[in-house]
N, C-alpha and C. Protein backbone atom coordinates (compact mmCIF):
# COMPACT_ATOMS: atom_id res chain seq x y z
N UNK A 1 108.78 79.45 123.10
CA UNK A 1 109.62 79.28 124.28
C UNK A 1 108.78 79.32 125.56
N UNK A 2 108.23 80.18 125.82
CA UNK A 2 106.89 80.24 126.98
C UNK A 2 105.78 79.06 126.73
N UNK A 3 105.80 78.46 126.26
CA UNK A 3 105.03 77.54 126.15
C UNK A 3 105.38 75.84 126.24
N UNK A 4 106.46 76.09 126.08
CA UNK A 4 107.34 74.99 125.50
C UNK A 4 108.73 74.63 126.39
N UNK A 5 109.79 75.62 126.54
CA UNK A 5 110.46 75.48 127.03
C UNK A 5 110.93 76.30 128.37
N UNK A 6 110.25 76.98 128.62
CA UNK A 6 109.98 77.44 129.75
C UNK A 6 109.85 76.67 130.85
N UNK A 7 108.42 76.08 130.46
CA UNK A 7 108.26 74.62 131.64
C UNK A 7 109.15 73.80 132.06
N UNK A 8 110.02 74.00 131.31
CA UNK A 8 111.09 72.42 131.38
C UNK A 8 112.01 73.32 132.19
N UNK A 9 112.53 74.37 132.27
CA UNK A 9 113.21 74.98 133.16
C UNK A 9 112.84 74.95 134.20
N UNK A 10 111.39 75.66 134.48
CA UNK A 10 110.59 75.13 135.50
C UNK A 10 110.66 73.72 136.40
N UNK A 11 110.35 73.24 135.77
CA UNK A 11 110.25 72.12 136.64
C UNK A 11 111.53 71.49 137.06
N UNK A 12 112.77 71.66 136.41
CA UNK A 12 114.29 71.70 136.87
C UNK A 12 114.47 72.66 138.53
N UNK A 13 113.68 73.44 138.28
CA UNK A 13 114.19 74.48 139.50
C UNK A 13 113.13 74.22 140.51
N UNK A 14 112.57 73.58 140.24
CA UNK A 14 111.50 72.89 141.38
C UNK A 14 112.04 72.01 142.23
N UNK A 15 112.90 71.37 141.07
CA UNK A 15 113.71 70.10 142.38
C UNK A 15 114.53 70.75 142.68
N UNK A 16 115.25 72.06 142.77
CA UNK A 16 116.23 72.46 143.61
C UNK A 16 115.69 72.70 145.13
N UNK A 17 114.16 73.27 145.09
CA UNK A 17 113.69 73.96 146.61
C UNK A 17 114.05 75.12 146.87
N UNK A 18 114.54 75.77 145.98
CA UNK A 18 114.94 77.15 146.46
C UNK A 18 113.92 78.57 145.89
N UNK A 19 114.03 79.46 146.34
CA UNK A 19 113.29 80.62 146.17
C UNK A 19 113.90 80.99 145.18
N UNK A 20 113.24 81.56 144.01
CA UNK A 20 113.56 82.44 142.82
C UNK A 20 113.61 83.01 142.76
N UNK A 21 114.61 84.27 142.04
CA UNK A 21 114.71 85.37 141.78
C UNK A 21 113.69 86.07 141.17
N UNK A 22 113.37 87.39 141.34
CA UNK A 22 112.21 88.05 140.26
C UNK A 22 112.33 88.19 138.85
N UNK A 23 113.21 88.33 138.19
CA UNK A 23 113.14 88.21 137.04
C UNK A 23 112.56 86.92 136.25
N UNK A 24 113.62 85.24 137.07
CA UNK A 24 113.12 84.21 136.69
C UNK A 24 110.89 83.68 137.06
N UNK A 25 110.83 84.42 138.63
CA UNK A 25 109.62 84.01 138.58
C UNK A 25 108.98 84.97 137.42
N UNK A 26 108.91 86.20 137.48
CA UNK A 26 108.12 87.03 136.30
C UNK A 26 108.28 86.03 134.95
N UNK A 27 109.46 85.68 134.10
CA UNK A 27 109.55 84.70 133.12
C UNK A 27 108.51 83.46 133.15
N UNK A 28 108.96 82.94 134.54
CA UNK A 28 108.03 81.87 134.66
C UNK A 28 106.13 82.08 134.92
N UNK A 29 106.14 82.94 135.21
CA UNK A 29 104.46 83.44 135.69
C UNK A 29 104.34 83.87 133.69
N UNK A 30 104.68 84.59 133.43
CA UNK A 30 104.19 84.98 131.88
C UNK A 30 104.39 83.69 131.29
N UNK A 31 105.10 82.56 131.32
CA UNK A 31 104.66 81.11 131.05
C UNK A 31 103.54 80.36 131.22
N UNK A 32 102.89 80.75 132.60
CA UNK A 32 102.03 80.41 132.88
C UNK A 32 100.92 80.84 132.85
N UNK A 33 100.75 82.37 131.98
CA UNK A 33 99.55 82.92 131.58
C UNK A 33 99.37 82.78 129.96
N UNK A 34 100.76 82.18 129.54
CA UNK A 34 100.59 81.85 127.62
C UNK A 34 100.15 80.42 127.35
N UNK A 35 100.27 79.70 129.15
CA UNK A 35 99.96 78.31 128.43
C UNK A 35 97.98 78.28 129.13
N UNK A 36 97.96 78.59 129.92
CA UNK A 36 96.49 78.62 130.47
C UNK A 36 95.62 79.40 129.21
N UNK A 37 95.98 80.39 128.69
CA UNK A 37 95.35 81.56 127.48
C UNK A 37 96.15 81.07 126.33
N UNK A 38 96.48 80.06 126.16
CA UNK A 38 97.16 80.19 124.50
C UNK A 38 96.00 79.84 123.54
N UNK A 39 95.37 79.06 123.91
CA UNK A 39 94.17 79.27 122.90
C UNK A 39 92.98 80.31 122.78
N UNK A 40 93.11 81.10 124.27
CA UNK A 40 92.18 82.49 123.81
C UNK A 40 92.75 83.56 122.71
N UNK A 41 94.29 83.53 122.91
CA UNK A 41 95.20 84.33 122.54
C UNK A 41 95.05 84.09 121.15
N UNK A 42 95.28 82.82 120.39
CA UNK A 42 95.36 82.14 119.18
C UNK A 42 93.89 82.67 119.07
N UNK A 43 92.18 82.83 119.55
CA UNK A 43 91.43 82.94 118.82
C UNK A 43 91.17 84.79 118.66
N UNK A 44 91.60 85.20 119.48
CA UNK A 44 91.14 87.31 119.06
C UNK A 44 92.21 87.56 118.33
N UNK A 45 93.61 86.83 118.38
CA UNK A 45 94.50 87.17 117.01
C UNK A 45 93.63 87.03 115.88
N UNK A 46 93.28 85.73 115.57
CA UNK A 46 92.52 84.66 114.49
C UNK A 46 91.27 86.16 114.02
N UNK A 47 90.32 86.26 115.25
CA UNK A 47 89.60 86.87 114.70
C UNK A 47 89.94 88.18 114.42
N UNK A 48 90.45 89.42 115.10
CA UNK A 48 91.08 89.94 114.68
C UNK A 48 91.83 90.24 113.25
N UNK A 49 92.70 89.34 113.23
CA UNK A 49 92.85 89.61 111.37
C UNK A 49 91.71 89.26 110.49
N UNK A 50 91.25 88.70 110.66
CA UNK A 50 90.18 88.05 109.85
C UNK A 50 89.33 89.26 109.61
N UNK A 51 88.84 90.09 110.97
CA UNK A 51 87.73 91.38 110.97
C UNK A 51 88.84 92.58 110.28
N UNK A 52 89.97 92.36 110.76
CA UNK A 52 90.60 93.58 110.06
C UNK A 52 90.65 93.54 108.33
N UNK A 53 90.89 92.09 107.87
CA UNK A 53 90.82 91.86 106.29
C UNK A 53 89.25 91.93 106.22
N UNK A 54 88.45 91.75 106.46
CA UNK A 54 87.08 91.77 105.79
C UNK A 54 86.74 93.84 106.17
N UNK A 55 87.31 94.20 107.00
CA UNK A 55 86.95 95.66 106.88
C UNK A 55 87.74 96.43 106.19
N UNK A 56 88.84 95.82 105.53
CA UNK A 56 89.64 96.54 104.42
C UNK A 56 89.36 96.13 103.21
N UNK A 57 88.38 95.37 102.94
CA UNK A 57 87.91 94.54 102.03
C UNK A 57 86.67 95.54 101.53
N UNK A 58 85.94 96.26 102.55
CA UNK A 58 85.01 97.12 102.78
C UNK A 58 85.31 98.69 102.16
N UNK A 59 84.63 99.27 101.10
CA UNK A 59 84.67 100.67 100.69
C UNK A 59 85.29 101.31 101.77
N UNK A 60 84.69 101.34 103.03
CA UNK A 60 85.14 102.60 103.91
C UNK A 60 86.47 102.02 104.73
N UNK A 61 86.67 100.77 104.77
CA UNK A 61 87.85 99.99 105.32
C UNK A 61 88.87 100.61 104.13
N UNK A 62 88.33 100.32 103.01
CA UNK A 62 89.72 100.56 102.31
C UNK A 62 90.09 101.81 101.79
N UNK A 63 88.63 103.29 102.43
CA UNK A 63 89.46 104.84 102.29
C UNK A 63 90.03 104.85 103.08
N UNK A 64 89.68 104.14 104.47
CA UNK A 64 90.26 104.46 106.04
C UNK A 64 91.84 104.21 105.98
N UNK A 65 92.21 102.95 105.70
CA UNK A 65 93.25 102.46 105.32
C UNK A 65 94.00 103.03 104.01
N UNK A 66 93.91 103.09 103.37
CA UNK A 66 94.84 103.96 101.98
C UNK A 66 94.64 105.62 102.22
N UNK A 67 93.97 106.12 103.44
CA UNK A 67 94.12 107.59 103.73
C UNK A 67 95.64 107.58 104.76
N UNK A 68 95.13 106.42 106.09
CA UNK A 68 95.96 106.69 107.09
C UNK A 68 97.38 106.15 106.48
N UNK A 69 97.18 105.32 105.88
CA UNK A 69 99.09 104.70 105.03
C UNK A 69 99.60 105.83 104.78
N UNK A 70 98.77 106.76 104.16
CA UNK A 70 99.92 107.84 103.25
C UNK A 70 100.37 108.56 104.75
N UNK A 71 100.31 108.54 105.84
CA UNK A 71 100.02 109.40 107.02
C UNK A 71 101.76 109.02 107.78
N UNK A 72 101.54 107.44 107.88
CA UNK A 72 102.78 106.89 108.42
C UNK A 72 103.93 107.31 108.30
N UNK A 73 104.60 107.81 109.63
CA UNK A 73 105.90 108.04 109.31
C UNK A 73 107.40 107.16 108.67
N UNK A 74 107.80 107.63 107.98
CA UNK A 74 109.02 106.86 107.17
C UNK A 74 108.05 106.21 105.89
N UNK A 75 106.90 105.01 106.18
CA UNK A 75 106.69 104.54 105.10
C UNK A 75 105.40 105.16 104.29
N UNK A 76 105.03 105.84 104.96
CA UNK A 76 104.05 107.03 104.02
C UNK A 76 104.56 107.95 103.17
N UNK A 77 105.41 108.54 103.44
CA UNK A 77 106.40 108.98 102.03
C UNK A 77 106.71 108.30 101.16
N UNK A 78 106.88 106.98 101.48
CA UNK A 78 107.36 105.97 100.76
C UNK A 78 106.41 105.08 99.88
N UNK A 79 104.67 105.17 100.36
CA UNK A 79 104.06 104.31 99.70
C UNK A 79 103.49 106.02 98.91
N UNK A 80 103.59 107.41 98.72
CA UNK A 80 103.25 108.24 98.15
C UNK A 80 104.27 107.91 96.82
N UNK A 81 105.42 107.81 97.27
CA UNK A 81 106.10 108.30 96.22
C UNK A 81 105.59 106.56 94.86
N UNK A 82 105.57 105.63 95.56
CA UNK A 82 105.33 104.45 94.73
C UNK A 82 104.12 104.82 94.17
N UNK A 83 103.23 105.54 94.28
CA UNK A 83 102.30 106.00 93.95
C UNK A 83 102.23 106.54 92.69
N UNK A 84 103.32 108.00 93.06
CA UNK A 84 102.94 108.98 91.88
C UNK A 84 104.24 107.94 90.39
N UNK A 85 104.69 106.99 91.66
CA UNK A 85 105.89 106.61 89.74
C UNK A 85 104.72 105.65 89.56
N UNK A 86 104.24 105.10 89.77
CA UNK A 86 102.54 104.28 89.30
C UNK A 86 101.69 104.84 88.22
N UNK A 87 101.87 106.07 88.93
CA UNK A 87 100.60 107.06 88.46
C UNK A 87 101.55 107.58 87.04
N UNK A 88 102.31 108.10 87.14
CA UNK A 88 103.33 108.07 85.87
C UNK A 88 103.57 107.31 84.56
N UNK A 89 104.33 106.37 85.25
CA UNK A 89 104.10 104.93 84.36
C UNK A 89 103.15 104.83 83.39
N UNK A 90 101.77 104.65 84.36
CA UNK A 90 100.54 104.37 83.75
C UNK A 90 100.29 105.33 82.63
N UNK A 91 100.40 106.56 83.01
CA UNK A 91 100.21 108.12 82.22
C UNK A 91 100.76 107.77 80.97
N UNK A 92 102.13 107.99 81.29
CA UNK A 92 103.17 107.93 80.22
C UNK A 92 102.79 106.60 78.97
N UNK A 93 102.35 105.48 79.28
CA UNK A 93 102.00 104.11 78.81
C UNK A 93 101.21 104.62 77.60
N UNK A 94 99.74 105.01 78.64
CA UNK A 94 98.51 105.08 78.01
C UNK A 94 98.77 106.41 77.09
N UNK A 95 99.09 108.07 77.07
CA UNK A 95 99.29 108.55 76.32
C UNK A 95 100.33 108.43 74.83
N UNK A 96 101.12 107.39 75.38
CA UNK A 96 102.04 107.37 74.37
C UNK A 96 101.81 106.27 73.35
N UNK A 97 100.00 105.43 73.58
CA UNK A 97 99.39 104.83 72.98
C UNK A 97 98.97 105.15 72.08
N UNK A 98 98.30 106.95 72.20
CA UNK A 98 97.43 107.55 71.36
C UNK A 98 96.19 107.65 72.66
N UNK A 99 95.86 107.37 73.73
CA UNK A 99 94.95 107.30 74.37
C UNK A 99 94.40 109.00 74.91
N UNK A 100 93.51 109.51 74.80
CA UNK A 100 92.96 110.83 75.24
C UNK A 100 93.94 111.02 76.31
N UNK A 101 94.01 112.18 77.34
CA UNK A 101 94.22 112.47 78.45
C UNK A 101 92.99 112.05 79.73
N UNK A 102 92.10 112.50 79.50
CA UNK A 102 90.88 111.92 79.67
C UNK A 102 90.67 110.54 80.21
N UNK A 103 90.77 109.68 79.28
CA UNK A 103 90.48 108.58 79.21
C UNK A 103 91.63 107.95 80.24
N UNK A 104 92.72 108.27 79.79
CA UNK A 104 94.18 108.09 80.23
C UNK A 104 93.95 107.95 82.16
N UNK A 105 93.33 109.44 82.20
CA UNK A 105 92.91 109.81 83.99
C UNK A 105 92.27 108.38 84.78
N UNK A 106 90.92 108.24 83.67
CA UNK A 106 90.35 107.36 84.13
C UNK A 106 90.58 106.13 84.36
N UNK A 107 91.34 105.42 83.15
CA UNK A 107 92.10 104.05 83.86
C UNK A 107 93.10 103.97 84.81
N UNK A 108 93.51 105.30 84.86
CA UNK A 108 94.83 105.59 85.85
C UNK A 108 94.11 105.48 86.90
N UNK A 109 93.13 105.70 87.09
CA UNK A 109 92.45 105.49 88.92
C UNK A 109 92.32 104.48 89.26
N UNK A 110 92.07 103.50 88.37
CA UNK A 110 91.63 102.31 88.56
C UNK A 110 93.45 101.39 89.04
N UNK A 111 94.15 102.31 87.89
CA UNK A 111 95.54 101.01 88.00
C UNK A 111 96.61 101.88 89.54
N UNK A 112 96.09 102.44 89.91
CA UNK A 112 97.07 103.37 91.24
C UNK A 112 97.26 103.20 92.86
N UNK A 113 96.24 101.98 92.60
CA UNK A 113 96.46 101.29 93.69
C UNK A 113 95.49 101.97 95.88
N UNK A 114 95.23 103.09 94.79
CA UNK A 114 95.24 103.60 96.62
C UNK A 114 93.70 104.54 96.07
N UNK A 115 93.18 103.92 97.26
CA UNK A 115 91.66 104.79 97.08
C UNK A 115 91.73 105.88 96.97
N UNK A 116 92.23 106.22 98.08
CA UNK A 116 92.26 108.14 98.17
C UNK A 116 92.90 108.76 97.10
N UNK A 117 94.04 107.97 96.80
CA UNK A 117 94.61 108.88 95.65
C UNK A 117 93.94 108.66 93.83
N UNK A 118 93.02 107.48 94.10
CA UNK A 118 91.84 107.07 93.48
C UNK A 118 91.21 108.49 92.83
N UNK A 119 90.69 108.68 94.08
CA UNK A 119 89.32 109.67 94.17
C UNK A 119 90.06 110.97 93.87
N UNK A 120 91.30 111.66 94.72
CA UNK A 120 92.33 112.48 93.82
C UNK A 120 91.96 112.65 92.05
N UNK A 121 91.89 111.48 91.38
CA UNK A 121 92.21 111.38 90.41
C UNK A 121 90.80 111.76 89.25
N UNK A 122 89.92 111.11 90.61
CA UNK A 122 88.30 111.84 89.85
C UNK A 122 88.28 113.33 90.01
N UNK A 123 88.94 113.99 90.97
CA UNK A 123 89.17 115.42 90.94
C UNK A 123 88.99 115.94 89.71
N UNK A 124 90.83 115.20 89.64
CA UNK A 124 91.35 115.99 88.29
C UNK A 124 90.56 116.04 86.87
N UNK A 125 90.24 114.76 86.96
CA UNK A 125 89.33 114.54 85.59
C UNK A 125 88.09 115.84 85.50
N UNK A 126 87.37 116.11 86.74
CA UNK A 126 86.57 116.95 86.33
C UNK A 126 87.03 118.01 85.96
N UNK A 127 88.51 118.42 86.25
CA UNK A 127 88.69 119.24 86.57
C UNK A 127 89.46 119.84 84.99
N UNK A 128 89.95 119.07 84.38
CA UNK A 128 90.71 118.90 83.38
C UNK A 128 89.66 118.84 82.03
N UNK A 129 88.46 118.41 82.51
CA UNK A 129 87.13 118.76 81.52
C UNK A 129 86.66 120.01 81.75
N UNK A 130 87.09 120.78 82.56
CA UNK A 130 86.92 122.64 82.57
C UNK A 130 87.97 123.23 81.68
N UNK A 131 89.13 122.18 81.16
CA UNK A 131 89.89 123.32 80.44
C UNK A 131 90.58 123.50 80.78
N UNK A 132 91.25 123.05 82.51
CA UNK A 132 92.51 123.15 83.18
C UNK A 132 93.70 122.68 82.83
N UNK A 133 94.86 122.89 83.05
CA UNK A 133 95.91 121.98 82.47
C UNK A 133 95.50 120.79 83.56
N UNK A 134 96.49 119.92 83.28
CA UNK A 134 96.90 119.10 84.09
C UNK A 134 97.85 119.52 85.51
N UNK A 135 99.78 120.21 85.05
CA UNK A 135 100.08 120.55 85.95
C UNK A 135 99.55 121.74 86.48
N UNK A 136 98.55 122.54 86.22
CA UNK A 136 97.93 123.46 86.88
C UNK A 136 97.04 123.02 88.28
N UNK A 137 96.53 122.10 87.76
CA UNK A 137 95.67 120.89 89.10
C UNK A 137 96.55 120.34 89.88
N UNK A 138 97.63 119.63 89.52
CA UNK A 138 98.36 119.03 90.10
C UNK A 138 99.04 120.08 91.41
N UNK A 139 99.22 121.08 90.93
CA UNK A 139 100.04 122.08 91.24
C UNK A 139 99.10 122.72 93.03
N UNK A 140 97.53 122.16 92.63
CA UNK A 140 97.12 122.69 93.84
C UNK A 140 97.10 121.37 95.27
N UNK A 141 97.03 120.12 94.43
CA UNK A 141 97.14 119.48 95.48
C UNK A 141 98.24 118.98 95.93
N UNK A 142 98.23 118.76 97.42
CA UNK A 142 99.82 118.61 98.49
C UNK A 142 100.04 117.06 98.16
N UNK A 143 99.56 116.36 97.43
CA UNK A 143 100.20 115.03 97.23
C UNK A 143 101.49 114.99 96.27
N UNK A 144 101.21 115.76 95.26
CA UNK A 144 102.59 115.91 94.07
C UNK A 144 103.42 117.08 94.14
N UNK A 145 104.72 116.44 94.46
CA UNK A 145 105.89 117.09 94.86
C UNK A 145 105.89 118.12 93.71
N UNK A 146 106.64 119.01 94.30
CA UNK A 146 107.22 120.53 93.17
C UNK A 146 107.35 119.99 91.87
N UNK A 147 109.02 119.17 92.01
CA UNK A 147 109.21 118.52 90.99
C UNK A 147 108.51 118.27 89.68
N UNK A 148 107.55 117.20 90.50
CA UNK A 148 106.64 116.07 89.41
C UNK A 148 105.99 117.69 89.19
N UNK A 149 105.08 118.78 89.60
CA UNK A 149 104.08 119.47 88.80
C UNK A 149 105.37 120.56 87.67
N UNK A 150 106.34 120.60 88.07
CA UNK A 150 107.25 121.30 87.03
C UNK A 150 107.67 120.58 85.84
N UNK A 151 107.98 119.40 86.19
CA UNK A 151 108.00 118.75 85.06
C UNK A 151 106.42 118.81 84.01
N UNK A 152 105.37 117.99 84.68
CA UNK A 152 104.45 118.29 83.90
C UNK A 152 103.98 119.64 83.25
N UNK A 153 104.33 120.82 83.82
CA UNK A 153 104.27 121.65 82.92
C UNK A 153 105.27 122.03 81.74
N UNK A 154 106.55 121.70 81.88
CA UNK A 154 107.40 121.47 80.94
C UNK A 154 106.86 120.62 80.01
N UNK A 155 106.06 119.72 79.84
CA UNK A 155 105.81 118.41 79.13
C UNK A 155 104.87 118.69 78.24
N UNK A 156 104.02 119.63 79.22
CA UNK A 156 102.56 120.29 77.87
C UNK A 156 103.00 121.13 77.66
N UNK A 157 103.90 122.41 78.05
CA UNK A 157 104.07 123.62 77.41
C UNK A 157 104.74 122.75 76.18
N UNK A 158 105.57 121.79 76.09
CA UNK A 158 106.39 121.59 74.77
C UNK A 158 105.83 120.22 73.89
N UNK A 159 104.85 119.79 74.05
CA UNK A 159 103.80 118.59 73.52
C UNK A 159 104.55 117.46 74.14
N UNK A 160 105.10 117.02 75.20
CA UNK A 160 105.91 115.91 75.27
C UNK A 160 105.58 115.57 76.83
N UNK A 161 104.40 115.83 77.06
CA UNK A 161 103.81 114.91 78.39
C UNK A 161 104.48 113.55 78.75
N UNK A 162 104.22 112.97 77.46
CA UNK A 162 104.75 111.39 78.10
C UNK A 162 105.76 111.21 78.31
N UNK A 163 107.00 112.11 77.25
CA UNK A 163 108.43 111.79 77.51
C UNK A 163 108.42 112.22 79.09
N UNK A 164 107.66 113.38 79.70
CA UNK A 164 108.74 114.09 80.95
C UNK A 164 107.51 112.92 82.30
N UNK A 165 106.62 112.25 81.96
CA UNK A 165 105.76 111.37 82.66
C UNK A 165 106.88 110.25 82.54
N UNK A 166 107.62 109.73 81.38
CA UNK A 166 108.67 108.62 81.57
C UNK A 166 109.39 108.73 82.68
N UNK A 167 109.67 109.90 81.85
CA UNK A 167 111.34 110.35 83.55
C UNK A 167 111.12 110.25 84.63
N UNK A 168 109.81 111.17 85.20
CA UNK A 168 109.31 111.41 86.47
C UNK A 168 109.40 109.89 87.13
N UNK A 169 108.61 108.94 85.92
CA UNK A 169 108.78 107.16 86.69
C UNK A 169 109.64 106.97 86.72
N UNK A 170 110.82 107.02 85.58
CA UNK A 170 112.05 106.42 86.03
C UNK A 170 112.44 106.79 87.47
N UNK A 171 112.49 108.26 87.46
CA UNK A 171 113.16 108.49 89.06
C UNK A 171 112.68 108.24 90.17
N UNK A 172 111.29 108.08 90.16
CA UNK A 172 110.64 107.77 91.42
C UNK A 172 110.87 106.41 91.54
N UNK A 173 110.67 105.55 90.38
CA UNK A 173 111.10 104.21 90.60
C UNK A 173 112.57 103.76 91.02
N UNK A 174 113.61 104.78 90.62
CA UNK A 174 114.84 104.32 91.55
C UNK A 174 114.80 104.79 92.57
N UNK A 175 114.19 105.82 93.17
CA UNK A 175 113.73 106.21 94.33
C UNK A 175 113.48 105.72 95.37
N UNK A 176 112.60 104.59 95.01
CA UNK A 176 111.67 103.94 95.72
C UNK A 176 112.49 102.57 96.43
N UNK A 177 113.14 102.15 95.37
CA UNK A 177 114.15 100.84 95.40
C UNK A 177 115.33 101.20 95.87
N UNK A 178 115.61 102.74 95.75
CA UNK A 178 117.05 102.89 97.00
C UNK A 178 116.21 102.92 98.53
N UNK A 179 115.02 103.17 98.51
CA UNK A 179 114.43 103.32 99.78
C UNK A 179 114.06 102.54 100.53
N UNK A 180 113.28 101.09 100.19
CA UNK A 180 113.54 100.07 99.99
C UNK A 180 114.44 99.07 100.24
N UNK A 181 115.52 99.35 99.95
CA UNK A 181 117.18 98.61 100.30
C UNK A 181 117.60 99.19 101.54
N UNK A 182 117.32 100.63 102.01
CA UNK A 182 118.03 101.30 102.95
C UNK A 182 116.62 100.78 103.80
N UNK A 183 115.35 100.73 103.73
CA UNK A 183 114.69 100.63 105.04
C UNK A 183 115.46 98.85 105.63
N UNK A 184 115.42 98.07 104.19
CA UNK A 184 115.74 96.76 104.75
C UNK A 184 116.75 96.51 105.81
N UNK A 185 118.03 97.65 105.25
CA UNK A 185 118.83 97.77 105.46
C UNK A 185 119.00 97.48 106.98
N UNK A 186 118.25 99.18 107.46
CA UNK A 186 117.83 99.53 108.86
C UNK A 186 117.03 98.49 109.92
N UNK A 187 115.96 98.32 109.67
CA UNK A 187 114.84 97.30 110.02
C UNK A 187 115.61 95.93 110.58
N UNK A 188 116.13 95.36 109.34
CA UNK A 188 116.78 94.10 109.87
C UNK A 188 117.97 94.03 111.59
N UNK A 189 118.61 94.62 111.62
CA UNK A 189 119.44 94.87 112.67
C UNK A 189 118.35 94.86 113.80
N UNK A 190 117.64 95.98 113.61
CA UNK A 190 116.40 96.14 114.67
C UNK A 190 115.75 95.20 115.00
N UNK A 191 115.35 94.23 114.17
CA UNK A 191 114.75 92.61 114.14
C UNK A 191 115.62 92.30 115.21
N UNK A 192 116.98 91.15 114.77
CA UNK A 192 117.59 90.67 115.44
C UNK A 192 118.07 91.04 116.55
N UNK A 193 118.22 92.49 117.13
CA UNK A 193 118.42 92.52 118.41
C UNK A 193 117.27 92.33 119.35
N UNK A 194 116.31 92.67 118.72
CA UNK A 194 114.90 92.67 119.42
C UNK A 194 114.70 90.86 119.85
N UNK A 195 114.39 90.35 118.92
CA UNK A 195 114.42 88.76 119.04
C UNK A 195 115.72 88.22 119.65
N UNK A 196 117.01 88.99 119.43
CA UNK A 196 117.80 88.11 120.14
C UNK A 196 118.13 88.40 121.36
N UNK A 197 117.18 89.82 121.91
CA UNK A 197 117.38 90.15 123.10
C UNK A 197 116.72 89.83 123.81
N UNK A 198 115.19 89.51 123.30
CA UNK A 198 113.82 88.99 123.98
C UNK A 198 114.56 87.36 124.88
N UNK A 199 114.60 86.81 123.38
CA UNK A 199 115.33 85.26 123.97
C UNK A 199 116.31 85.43 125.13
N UNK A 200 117.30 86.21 124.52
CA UNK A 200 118.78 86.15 126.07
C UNK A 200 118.32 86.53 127.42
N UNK A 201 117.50 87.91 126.70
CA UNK A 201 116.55 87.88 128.53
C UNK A 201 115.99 86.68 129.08
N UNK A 202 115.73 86.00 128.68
CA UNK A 202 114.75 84.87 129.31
C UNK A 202 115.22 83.81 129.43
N UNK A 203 117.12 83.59 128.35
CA UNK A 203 117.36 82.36 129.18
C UNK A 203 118.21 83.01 130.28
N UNK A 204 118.51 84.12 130.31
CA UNK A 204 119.40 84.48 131.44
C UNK A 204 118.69 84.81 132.65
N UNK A 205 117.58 85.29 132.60
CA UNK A 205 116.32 84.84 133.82
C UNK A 205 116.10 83.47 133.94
N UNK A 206 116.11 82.65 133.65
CA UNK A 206 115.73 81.14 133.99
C UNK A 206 117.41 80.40 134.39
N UNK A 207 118.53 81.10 133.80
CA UNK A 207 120.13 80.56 134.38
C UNK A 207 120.01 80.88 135.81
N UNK A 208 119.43 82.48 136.22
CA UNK A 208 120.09 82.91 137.40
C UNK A 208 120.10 82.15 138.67
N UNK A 209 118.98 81.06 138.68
CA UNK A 209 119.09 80.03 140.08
C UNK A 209 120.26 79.43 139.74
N UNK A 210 120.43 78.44 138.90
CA UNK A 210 121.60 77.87 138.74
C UNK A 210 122.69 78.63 139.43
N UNK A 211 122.78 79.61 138.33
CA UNK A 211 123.89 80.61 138.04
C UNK A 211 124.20 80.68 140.50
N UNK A 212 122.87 80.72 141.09
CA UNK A 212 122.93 81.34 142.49
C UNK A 212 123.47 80.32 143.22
N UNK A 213 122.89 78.83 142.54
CA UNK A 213 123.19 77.41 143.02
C UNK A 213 124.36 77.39 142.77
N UNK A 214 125.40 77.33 141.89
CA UNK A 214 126.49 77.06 141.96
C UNK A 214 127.31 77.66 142.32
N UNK A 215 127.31 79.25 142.69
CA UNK A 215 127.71 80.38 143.15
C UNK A 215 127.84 79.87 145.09
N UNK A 216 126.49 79.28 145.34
CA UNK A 216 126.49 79.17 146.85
C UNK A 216 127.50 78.00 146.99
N UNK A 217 127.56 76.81 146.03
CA UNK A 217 127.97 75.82 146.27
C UNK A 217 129.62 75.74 146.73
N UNK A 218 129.92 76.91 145.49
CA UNK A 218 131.30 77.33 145.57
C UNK A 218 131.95 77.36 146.75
């Protein structure tokens, strides 16, 4: 619209001769700094993503990034919890293969998606080669809810890890997908007023000469 149809308003209110209101000149001046800079604008976006994907592409791009996600409010709870039903899943899969615990840890780091909770996972492994339980480890770090470490101790006190690793996914996975539906839920509304308020501001800044012209004419 600033680029495009802006002008054409513009130049309508040119042949009137009259002085503009501030709202319409401000509209019209930010027209005239998107069309003079639209191609600087188009290239530090351009590069910009480009440096941001090649530094998340990067070891320390991608602790930096899978530390600060879990951090975000609303969707950092939200990419934790997709996490631990990941981390579950996977558990539950591979033990109920016949696969060590052990072994189990280790592909689980690989299939969990998030560095940090990656490296979490090399913790445990050493930690679980001392002889530790599992929910005993779990139990010290602040990433796994009460829940998930009670269950896992229910699961080894009674040999049935994988069954109570099933559940834990099942629920986090409906969890995740009621959370999911309700952010869409939210978000969307927020979209459209935003965009449909951006637009109405700006054609109702570019009406108001008219709107003054026909008002005087009256």
């Amino acid at each position: 619209m600033l680029v495009f149809v802006i002008p054409k308003f513009e130049d309508l209110l040119k042949g009137a001769g009259q002085e503009l209101p501030g709202p319409t000149q401000f509209v019209i001046d930010v027209s005239h700094f998107a069309q003079k800079y639209v191609l600087h604008i188009s290239t530090v976006l351009a590069v910009g993503a480009y440096s941001i994907r090649a530094y998340y592409k990067s070891e320390e791009g991608r602790s930096f990034f899978d530390y600060y996600s879990l951090k975000v409010p609303l969707f950092g709870p939200m990419l934790l919890k997709v996490a631990v039903a990941r981390f579950s899943r996977t558990m539950q899969t591979l033990l109920a293969s016949g696969i060590n615990l052990l072994d189990a840890l280790d592909i689980c780091k690989d299939a969990i998606g998030n560095k940090t909770l990656a490296e979490t996972l090399v913790k445990m492994k050493s930690e679980v080669e001392t002889g530790k339980t599992l929910a005993g480890i779990m139990g010290k770090l602040p990433i796994f809810p009460s829940m998930v470490v009670q269950m896992i101790t229910v699961g080894e006190n009674t040999g049935n890890l994988d069954k109570m690793l099933d559940r834990i996914a099942d629920f986090y996975e409906e969890e995740v997908a009621t959370l999911i539906s309700g952010l869409t839920k939210l978000i969307e509304p927020f979209v459209l007023v935003f965009l449909g308020g951006s637009v109405g501001a700006m054609m109702i800044a570019m009406y108001l000469p008219i709107f003054k012209m026909a008002g005087g004419a009256g």
